[in-house]
Protein backbone atom coordinates (compact mmCIF):
# COMPACT_ATOMS: atom_id res chain seq x y z
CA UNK A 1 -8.38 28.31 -17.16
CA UNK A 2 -7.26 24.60 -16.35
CA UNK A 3 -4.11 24.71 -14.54
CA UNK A 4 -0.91 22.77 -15.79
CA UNK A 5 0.60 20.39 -13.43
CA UNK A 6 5.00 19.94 -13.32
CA UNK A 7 4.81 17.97 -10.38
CA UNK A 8 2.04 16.63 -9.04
CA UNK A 9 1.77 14.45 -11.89
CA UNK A 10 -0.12 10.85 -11.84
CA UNK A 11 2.94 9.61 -12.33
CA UNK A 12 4.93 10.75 -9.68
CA UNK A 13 1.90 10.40 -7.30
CA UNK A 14 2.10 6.94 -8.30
CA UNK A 15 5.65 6.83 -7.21
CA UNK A 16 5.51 9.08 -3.80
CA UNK A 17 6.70 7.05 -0.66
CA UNK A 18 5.34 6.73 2.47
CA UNK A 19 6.02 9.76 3.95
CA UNK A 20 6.48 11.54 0.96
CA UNK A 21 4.12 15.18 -0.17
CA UNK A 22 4.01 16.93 -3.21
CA UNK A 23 2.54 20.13 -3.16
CA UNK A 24 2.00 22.18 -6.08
CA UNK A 25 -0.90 24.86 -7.28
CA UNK A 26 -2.08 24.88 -3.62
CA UNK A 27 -2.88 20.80 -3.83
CA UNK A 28 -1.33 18.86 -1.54
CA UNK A 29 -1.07 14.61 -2.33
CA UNK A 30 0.43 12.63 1.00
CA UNK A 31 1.37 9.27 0.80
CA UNK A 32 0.22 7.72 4.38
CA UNK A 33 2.35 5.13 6.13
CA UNK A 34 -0.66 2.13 4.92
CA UNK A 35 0.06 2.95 1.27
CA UNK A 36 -2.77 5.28 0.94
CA UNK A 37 -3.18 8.56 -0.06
CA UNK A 38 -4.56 12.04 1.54
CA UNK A 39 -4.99 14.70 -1.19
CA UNK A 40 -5.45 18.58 0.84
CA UNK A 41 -5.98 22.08 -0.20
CA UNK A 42 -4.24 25.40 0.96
CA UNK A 43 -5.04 28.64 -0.90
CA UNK A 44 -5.84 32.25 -0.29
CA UNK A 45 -9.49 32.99 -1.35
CA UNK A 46 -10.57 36.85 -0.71
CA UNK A 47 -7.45 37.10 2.04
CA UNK A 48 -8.89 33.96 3.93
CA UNK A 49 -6.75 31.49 4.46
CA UNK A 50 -8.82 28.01 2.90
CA UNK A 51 -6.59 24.77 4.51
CA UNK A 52 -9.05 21.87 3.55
CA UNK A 53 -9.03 17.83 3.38
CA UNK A 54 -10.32 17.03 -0.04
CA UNK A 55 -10.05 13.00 0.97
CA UNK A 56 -8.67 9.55 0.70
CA UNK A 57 -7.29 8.09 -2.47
CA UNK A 58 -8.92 5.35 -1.15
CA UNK A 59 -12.12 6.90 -1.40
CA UNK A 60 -11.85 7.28 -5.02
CA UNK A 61 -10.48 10.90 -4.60
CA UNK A 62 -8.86 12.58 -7.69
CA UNK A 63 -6.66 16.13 -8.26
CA UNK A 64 -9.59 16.80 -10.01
CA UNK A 65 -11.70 16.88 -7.56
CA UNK A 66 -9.43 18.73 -5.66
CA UNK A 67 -9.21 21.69 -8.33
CA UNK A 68 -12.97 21.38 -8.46
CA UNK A 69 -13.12 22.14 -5.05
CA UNK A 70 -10.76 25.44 -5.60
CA UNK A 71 -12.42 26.54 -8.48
CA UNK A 72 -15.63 25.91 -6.88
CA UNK A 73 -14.27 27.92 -3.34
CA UNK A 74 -13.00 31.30 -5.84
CA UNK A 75 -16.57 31.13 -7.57
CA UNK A 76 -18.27 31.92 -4.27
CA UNK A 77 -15.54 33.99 -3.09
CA UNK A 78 -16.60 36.42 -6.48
CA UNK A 79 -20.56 36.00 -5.74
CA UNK A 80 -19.53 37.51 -2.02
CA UNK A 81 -20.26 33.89 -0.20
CA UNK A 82 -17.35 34.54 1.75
CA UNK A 83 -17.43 38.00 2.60
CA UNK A 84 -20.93 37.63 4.73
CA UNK A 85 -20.76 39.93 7.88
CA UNK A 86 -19.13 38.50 11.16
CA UNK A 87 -22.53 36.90 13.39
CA UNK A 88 -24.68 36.64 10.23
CA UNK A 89 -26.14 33.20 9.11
CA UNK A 90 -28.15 31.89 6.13
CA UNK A 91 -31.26 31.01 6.51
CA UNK A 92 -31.29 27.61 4.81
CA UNK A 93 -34.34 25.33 3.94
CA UNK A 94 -34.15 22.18 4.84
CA UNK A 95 -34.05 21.01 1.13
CA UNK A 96 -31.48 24.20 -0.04
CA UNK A 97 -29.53 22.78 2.83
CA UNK A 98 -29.84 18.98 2.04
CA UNK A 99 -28.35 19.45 -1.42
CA UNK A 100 -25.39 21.60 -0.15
CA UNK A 101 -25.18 18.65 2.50
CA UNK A 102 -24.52 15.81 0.23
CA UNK A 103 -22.15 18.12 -2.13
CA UNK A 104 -19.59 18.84 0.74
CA UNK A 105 -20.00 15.50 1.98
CA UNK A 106 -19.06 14.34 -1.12
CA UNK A 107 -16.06 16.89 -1.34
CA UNK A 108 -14.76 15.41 2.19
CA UNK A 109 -15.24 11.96 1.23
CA UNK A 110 -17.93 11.03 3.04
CA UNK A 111 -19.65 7.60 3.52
CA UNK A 112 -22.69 6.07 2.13
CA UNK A 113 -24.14 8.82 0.25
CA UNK A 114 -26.21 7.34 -1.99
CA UNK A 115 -28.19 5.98 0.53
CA UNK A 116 -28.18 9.16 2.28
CA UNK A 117 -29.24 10.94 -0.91
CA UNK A 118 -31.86 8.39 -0.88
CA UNK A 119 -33.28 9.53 2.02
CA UNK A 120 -33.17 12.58 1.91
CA UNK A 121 -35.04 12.61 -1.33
CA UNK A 122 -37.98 10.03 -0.68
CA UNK A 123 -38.75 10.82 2.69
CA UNK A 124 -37.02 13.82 4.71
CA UNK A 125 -36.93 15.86 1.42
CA UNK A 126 -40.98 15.87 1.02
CA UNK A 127 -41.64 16.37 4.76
CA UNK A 128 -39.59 19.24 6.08
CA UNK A 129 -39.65 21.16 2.57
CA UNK A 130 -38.46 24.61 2.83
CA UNK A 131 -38.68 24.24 6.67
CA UNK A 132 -35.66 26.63 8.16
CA UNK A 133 -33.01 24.14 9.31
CA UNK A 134 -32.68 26.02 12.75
CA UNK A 135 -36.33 26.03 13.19
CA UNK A 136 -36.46 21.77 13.07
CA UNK A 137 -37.46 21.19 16.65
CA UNK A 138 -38.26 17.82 18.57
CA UNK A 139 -41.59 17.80 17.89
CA UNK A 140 -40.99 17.99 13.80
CA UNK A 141 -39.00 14.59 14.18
CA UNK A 142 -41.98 12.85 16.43
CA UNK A 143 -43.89 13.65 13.89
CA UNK A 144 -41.66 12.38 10.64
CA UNK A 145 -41.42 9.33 13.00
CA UNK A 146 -44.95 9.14 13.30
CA UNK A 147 -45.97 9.42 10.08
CA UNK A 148 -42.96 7.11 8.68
CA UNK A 149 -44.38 4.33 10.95
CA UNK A 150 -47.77 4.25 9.91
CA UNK A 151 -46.42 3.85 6.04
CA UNK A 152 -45.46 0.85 7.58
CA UNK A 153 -41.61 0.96 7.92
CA UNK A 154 -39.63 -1.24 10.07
CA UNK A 155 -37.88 0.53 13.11
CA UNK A 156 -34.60 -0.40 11.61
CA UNK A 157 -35.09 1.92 8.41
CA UNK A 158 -36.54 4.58 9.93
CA UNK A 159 -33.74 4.63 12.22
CA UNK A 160 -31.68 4.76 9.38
CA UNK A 161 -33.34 8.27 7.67
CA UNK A 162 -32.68 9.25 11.16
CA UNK A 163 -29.51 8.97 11.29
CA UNK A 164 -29.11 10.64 8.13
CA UNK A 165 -31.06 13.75 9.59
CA UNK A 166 -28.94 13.81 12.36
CA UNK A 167 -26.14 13.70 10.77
CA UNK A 168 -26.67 16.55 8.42
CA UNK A 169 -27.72 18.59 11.66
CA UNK A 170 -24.46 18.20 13.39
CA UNK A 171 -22.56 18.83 9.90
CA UNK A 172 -24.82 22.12 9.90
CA UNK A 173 -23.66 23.01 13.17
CA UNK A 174 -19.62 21.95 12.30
CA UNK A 175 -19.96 24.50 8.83
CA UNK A 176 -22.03 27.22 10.84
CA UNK A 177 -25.04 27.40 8.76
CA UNK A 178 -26.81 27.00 11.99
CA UNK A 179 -25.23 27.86 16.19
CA UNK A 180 -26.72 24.51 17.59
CA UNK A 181 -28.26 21.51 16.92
CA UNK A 182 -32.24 22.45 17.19
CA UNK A 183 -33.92 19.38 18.02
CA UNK A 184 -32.69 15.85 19.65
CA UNK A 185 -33.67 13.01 17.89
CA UNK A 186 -34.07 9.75 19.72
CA UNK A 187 -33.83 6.40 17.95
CA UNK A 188 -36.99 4.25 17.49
CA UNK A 189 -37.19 1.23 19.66
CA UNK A 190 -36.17 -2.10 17.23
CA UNK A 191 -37.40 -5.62 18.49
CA UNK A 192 -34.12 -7.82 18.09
CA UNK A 193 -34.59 -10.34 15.01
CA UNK A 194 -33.21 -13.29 14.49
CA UNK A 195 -29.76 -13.12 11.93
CA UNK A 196 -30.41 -14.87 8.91
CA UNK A 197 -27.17 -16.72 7.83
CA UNK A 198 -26.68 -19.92 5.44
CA UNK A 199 -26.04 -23.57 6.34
CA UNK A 200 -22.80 -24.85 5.38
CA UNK A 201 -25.11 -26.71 2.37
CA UNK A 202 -26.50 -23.36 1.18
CA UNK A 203 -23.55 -21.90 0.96
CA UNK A 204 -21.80 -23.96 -1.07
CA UNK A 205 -25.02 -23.38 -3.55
CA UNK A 206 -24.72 -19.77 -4.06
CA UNK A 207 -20.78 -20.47 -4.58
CA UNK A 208 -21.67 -23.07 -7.43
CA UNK A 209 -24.18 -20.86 -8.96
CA UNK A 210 -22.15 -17.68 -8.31
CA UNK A 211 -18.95 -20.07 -10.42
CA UNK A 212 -21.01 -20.31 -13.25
CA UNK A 213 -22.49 -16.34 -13.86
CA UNK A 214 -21.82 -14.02 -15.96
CA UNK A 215 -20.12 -11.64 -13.96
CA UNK A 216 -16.39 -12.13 -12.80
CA UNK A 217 -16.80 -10.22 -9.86
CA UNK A 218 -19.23 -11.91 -8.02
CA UNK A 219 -18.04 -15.06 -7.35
CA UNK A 220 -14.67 -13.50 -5.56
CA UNK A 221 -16.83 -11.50 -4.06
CA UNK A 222 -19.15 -14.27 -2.18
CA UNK A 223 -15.44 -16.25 -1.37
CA UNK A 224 -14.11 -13.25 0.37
CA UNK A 225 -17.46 -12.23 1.93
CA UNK A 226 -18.22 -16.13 3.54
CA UNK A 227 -13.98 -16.69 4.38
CA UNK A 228 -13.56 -13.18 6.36
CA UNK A 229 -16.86 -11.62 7.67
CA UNK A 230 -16.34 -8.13 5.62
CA UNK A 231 -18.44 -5.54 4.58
CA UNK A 232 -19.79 -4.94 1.06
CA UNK A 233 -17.70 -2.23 0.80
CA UNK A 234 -14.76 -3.13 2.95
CA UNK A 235 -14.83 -6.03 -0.14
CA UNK A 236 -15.28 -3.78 -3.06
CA UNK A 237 -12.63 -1.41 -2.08
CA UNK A 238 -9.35 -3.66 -1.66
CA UNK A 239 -6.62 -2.52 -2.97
CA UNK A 240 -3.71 -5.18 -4.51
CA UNK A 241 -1.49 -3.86 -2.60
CA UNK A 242 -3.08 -4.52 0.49
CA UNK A 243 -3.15 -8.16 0.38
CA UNK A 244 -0.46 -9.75 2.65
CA UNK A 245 -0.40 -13.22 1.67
CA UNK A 246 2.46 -14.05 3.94
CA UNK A 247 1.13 -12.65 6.79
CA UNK A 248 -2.63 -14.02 5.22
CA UNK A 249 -4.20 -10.48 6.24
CA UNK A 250 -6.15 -7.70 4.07
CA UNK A 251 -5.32 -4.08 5.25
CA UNK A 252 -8.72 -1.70 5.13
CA UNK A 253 -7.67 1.51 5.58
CA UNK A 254 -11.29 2.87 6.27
CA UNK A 255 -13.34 0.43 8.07
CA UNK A 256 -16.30 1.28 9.95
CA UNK A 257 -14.52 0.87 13.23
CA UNK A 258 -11.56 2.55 11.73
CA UNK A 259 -8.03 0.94 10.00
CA UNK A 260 -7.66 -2.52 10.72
CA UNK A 261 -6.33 -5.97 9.80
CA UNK A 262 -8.35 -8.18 8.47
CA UNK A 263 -7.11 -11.91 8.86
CA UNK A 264 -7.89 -14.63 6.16
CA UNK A 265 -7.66 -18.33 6.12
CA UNK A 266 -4.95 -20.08 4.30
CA UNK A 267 -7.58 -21.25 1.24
CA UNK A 268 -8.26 -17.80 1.09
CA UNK A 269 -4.65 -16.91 0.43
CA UNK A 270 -4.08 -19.21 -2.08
CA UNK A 271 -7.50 -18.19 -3.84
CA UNK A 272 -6.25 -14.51 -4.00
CA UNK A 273 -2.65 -15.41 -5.04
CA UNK A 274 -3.94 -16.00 -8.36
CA UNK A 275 -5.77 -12.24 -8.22
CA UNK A 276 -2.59 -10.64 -7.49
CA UNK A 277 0.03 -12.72 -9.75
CA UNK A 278 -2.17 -12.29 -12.90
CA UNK A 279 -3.04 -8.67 -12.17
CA UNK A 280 -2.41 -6.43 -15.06
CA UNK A 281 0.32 -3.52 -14.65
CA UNK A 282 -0.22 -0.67 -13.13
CA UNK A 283 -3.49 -2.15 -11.66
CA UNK A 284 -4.30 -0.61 -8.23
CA UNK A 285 -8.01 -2.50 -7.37
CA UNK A 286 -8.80 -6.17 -7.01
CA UNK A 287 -12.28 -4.94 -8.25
CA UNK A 288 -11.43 -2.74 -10.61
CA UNK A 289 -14.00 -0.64 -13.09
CA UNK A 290 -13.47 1.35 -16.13
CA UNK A 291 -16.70 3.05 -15.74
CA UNK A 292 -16.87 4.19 -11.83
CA UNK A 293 -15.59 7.40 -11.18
CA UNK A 294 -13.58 5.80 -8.08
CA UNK A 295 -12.01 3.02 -10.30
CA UNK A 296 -13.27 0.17 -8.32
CA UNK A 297 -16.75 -1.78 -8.35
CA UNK A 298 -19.13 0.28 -6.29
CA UNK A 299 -22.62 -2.18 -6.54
CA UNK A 300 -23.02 -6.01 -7.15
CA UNK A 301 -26.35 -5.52 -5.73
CA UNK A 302 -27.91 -6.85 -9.16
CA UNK A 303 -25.08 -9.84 -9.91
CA UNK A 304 -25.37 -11.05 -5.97
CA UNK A 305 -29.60 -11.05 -6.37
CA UNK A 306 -29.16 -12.92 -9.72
CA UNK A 307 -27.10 -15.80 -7.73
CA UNK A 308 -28.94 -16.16 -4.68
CA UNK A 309 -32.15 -17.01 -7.39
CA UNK A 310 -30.08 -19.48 -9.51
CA UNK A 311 -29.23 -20.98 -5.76
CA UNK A 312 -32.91 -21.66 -5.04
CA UNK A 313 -32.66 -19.20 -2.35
CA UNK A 314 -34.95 -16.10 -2.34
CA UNK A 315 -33.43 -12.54 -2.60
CA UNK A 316 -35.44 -10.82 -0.58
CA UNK A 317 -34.18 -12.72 2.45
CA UNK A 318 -30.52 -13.68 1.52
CA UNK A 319 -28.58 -10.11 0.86
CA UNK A 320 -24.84 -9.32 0.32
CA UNK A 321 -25.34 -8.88 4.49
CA UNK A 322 -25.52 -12.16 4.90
CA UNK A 323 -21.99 -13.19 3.99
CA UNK A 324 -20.97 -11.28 6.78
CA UNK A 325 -24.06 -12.86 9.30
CA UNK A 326 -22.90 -16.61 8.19
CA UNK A 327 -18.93 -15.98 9.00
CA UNK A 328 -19.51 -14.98 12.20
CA UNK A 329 -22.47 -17.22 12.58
CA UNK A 330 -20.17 -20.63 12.12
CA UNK A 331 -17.23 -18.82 13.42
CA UNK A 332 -19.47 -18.61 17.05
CA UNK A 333 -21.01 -22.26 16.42
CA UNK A 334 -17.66 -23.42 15.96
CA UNK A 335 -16.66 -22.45 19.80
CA UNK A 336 -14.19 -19.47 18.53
CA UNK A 337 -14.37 -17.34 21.75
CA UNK A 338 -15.83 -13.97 21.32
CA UNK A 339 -13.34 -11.72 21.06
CA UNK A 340 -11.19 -13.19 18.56
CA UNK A 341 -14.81 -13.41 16.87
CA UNK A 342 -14.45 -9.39 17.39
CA UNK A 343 -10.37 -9.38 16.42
CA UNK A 344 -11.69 -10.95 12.92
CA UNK A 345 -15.45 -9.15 12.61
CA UNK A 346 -14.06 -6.06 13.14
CA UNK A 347 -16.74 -4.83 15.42
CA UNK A 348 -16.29 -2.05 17.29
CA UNK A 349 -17.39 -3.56 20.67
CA UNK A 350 -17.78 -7.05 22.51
CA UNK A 351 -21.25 -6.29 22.85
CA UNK A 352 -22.21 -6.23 19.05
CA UNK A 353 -20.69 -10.10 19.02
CA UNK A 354 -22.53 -11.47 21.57
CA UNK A 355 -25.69 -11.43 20.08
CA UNK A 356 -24.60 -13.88 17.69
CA UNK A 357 -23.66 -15.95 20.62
CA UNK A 358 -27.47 -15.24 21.88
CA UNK A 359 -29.29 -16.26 18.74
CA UNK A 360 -27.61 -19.12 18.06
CA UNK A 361 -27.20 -21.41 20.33
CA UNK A 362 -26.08 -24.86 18.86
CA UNK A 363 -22.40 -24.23 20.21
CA UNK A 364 -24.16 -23.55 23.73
CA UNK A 365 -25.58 -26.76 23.66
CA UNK A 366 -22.32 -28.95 22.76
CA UNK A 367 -20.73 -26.76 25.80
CA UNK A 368 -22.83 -28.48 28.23
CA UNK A 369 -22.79 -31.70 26.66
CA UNK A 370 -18.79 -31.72 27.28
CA UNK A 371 -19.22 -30.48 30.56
CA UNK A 372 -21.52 -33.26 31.22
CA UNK A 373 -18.96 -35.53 29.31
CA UNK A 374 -16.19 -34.38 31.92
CA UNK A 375 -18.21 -35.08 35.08
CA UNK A 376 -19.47 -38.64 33.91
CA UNK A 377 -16.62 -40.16 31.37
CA UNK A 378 -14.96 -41.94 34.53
CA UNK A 379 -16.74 -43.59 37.19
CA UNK A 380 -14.88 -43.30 40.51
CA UNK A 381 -12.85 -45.88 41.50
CA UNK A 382 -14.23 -47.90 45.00
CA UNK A 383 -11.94 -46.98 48.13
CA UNK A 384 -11.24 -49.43 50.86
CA UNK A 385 -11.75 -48.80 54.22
CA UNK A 386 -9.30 -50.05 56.54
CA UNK A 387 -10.03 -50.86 60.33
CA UNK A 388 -8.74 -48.28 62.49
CA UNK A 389 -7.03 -49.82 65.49
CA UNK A 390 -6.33 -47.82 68.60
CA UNK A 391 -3.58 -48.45 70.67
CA UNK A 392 -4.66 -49.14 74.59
CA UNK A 393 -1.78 -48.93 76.98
């Protein structure tokens, strides 16, 4: 039976302050102070006390999901998945356990699940199987790492599926399907590769080709990407009122380093002034999308691919990554000292920068030419030597 809502309407959610909670069927909707939104569950299931964080509004996160979640919670709680004796665990397959992985994830807003979910069914899926989860030792992992290696996978990616298999480990551990973490998995050596970024001439091609295609998206989307050093998804995810054109910064709530400022130039500004002055009412994305279940664009894989071809440029080597490569690329060429590089990358440490500053070394080279420039400019100027007399008595 689909429970009827007084007050935790989307109206008044709209409405709600920062500060401000409205709590009603057990669903609680907080406004944060950065004008986002936390929605939370509290209910009795089976005498249990269930106090859960559903996730961000930011994240696309509904009150549907959250009475999805309690609906889902009281339909275990009457097949007895709640009532198991104290000590006793179940003894998941890796695959049983993968799929209730990326569900919960999903229910606590996790990150990049769709690449996850990639993983998990291409390549970790098919090799552990039904494999118990606690029985996944060290020696299992050498030998997905092995075998992903000879298919002839980069480091990088397989470092990747790792990551993903670690990650649902420790989750295991965190929800108690499992008492430890059976096996550590160590990270596959990765030869560092030069960043590929565009010349000042290339990227004004993909932003004349990217003017003139069909999708409205993508050309705001290449602008923002080569003015600010974002993410894809940093990008995608803005929210109207975020923008600070006053202060010329973007608020992400949820970066990968955590909340942060993001600073813009002043073209930037006025190029997103239009955005927000024309927006319609009541419109909460500056990507917005009728069809995606978070109301925002989720993928311009396809629209940026389409570009980089009309550019001249090949696809398989320019990617949405390296909008983000190119601003910090010029930003380090242009002498910008690393960690204001950092303040406006938004890495999470010094040390992520300075590779840039490694494999690119134009702006090293100018460096010594001005320190040459400051010993040599001036020629100094010939002293005089005066007799010295000394005084006999």
């Amino acid at each position: 039976m689909a429970l009827k809502f007084a007050l935790l309407t989307r109206d008044a959610c709209r409405k709600a302050k920062p500060g401000e909670t409205i709590i009603e069927h057990g669903i609680s909707f907080e406004r944060t102070a950065n004008g986002d939104a936390r929605w939370k569950i509290n209910i009795m299931v089976d005498g249990q006390r269930v106090h859960r964080v559903i996730g961000m509004e930011s994240a696309g996160v509904t009150r549907e999901q959250a009475e999805n979640v309690i609906e889902k919670l009281r339909t275990e709680a009457r097949e007895g998945r709640l009532n198991l004796p104290k000590g006793r665990k179940v003894a998941l397959g890796f695959q049983q356990a993968a799929a209730k992985y990326l569900e919960k994830s999903k229910e606590e807003g996790g990150k990049n699940l769709a690449k996850k979910a990639q993983h998990i069914r291409d390549h970790l899926g098919p090799f552990f199987g039904s494999k118990p989860l606690a029985k996944i030792a060290g020696f299992d992992v050498e030998r997905y790492k092995k075998a992903r290696l000879e298919a002839g996978i980069t480091p990088g990616t397989l470092n990747r599926e790792l990551a993903t298999l670690s990650h649902l480990l420790t989750k295991a551990v965190d929800w108690k399907w499992i008492d430890h973490k059976s096996a550590h998995i160590k990270r596959a050596r990765e030869q560092a590769g030069r960043i590929t970024y565009l010349t000042i001439d290339q990227a004004a091609r993909l932003l004349e080709a990217a003017r003139f295609d069909q999708s409205p998206d993508v050309y705001p989307f290449i602008v923002i990407g080569l003015e600010t050093s974002m993410r894809r998804m940093e990008i995608l995810s803005i929210r109207l009122e975020n923008i600070d054109l006053a202060r010329r910064v973007i608020f992400i709530p949820q970066a990968k380093a955590g909340a942060r400022e993001q600073p813009i130039t002043a073209g930037l500004a006025d190029f997103l002034r239009e955005y927000v002055e024309t927006a319609e009412s009541g419109q909460v994305w500056l990507f917005p999308s009728k069809t995606s279940a978070s109301g925002h664009v989720m993928n311009i894989e396809k629209q940026f691919r389409r570009v980089v071809t009309a550019a001249g440029m090949d696809p398989k080597e320019i990617v949405r990554h390296t909008l983000r490569h190119t601003a910090i690329t010029h930003l380090v060429q242009a002498g910008v000292d690393l960690p204001t590089v950092q303040r406006i990358s938004g890495h999470k440490t010094l040390q992520m920068v300075v590779r840039y500053a490694h494999q690119n070394g134009e702006h090293i080279g100018a460096a010594m030419d001005k320190l040459e420039d400051r010993y040599h400019s001036a020629k100094p100027k010939a002293t005089t030597v005066l007799p010295i007399t000394i005084a006999r008595k």
